[in-house]
Protein backbone atom coordinates (compact mmCIF):
# COMPACT_ATOMS: atom_id res chain seq x y z
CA UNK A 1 105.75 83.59 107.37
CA UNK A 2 109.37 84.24 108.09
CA UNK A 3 111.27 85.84 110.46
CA UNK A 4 112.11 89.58 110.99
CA UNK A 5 112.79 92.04 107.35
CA UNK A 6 113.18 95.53 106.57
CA UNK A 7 111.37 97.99 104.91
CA UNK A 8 114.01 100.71 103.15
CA UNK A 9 111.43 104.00 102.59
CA UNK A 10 113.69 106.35 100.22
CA UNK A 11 112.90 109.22 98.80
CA UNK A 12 113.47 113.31 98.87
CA UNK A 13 112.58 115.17 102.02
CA UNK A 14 108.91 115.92 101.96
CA UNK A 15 107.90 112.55 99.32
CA UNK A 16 105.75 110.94 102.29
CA UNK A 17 108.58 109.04 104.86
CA UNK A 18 107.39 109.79 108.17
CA UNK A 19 103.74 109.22 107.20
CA UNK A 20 103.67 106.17 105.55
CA UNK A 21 106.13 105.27 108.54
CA UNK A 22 103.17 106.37 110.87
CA UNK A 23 100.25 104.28 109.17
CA UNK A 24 102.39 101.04 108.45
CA UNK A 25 103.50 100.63 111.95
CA UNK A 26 100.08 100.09 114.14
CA UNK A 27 99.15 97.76 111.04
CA UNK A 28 102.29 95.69 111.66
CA UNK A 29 101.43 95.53 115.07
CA UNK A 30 98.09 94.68 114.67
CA UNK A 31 99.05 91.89 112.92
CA UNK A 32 101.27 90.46 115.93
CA UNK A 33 104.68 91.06 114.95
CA UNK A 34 107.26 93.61 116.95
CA UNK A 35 108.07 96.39 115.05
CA UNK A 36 110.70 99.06 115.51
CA UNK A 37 110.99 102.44 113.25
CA UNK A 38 114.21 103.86 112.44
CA UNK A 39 113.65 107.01 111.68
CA UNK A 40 116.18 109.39 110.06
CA UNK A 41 115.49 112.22 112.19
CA UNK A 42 115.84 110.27 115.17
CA UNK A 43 118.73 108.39 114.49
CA UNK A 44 120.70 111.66 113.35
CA UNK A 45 119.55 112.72 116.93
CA UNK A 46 120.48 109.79 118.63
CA UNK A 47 122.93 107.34 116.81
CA UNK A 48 124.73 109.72 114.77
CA UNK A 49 125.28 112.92 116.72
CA UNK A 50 128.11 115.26 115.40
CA UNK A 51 127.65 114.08 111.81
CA UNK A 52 127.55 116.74 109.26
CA UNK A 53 125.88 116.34 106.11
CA UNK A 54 129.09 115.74 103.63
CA UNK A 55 128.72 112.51 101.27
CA UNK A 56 131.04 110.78 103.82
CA UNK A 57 128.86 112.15 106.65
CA UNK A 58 125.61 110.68 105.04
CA UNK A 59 126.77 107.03 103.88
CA UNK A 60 128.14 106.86 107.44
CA UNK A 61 124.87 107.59 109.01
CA UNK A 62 122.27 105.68 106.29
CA UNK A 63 125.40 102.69 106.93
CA UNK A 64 124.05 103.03 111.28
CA UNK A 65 120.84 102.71 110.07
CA UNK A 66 121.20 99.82 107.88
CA UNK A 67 123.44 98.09 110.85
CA UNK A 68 120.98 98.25 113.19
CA UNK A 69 117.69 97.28 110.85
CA UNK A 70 119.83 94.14 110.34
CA UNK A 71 120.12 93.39 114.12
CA UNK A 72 116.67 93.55 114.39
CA UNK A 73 115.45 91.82 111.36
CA UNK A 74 117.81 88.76 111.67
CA UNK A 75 116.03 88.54 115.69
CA UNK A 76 112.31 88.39 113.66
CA UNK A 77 111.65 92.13 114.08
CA UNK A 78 109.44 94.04 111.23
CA UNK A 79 111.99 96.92 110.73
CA UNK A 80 110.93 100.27 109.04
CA UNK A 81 113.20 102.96 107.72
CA UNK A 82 112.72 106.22 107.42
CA UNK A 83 115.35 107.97 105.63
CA UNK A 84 116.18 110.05 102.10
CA UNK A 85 119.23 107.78 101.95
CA UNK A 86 119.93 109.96 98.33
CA UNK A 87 122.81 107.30 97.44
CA UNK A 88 121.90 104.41 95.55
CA UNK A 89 125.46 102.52 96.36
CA UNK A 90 124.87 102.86 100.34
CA UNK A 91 121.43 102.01 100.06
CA UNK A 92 122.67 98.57 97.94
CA UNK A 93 125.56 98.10 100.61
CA UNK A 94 122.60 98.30 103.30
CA UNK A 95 120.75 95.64 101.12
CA UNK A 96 123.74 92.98 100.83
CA UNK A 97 124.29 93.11 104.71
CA UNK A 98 120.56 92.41 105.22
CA UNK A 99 120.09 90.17 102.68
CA UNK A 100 123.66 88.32 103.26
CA UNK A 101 122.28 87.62 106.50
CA UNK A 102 118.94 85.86 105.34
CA UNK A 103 116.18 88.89 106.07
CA UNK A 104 114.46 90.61 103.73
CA UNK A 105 114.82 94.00 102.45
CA UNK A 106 112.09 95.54 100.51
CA UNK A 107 113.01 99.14 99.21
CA UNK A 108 110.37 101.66 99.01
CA UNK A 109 110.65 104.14 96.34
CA UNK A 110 108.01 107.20 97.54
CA UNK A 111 108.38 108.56 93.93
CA UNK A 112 106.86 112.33 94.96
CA UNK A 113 108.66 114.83 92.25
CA UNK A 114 110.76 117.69 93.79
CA UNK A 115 107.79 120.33 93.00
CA UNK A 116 105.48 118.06 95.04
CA UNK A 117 108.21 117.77 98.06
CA UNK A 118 108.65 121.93 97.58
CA UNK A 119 104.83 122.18 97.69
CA UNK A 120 104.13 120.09 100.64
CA UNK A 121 107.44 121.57 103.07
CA UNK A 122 105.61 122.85 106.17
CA UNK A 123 109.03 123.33 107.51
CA UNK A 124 110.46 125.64 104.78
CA UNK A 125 113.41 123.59 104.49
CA UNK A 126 113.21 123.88 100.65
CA UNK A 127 112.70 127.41 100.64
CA UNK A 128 116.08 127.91 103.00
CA UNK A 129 117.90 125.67 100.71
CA UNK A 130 116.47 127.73 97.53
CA UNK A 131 117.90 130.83 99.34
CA UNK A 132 120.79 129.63 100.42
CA UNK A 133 120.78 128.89 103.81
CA UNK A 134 120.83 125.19 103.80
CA UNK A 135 123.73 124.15 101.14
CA UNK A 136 123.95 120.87 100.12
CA UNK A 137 120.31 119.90 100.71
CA UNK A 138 119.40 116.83 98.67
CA UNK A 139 117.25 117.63 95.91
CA UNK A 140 118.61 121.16 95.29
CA UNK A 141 122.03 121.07 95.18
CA UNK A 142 123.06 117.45 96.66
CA UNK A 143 121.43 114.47 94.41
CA UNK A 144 118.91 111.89 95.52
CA UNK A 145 119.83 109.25 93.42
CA UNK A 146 116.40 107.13 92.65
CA UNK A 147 116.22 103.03 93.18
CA UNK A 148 116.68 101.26 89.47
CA UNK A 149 114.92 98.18 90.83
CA UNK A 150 112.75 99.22 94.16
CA UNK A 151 110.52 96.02 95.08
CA UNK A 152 107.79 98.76 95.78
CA UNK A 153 107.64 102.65 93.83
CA UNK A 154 105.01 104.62 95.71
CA UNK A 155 103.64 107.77 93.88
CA UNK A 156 103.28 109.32 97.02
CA UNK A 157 102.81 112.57 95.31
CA UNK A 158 99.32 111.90 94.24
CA UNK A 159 98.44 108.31 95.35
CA UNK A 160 96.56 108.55 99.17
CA UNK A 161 98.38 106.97 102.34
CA UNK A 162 95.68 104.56 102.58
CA UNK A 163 96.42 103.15 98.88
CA UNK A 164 100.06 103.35 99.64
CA UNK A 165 99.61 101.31 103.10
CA UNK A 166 97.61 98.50 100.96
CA UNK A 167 99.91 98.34 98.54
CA UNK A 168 102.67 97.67 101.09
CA UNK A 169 101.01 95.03 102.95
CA UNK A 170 99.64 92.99 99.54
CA UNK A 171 103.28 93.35 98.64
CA UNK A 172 104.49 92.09 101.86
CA UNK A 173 101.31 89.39 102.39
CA UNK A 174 102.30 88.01 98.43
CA UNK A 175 106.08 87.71 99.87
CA UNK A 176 104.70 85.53 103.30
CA UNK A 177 106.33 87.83 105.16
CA UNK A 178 102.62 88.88 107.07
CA UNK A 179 99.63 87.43 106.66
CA UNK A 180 96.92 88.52 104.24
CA UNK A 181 94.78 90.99 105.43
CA UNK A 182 91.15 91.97 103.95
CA UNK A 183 90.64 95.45 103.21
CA UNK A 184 94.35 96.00 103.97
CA UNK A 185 94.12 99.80 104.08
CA UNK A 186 91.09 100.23 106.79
């Protein structure tokens, strides 16, 4: 095994983020390594206060979070991101900086379509964005720009967390980056 890497989730609001976020974690753990989530939410909240959601606004906030996952990957932390991160050039900046400093990065690709995202919103963002009241939401009328070459695509839209979790850790367990696990999505 190596030292600390990151996993880059991407993908529209709604594709499956924050839970695959929430069932990786505790199996990282259990596996003895620190962990530490940067989630988008949060780090708008915390890191990036008083940004507004303009292209500029965005790299500059999906740049924080790929600053910090590279502080705590090159120290031997298991880093996972939680972020739509809709532009493929930040998210490749994100990867050189990781990468140029010897950690891993392993994009994520949760590949849900927008009608699965729509149909799954329990917070009616995509309904306020439909209507108007949310411009420039990503998706409807700001792009997400897809991976070309994700290490991992995720068809979180109709493939179950507990698929998607075993798929992630025989991915990362194939890599040496944790150890291999039997019955990897318990």
């Amino acid at each position: 095994m190596t030292g600390g890497f990151v996993l880059w989730l991407t993908g529209l609001s709604g594709a499956g983020k924050s839970t695959l976020t929430g069932a990786i974690e505790p199996r990282l753990r259990e596996l003895g390594l620190p962990v530490e989530v940067l989630d988008g939410d949060a780090v708008r909240t915390n890191l990036s206060a008083g940004l507004g959601f303009s292209r500029e606004d965005r790299d500059t906030n999906i740049l924080r979070i790929g600053y910090v996952a590279n502080l705590l990957a090159r120290n031997g932390v298991a880093v996972v991101t939680a972020a739509i991160s809709p532009y493929r050039n930040t998210r490749d900046a994100n990867r050189g900086l990781i990468e140029g400093d010897g950690s891993a990065f392993i994009e994520i690709y949760l590949a849900a379509t927008l009608e699965q995202c729509e149909a799954r919103d329990v917070k009616g963002l995509y309904a306020e964005a439909r209507a108007g009241r949310r411009p420039g939401f990503t998706g409807i009328d700001d792009p997400y720009e897809p991976p070309l070459a994700p290490e991992i695509v995720l068809e979180t839209g109709t493939e179950d967390i507990a698929t998607s979790v075993r798929r992630v850790l025989e991915f990362l367990a194939a890599r040496g980056l944790v150890p291999a696990v039997a019955g990897a999505a318990q």
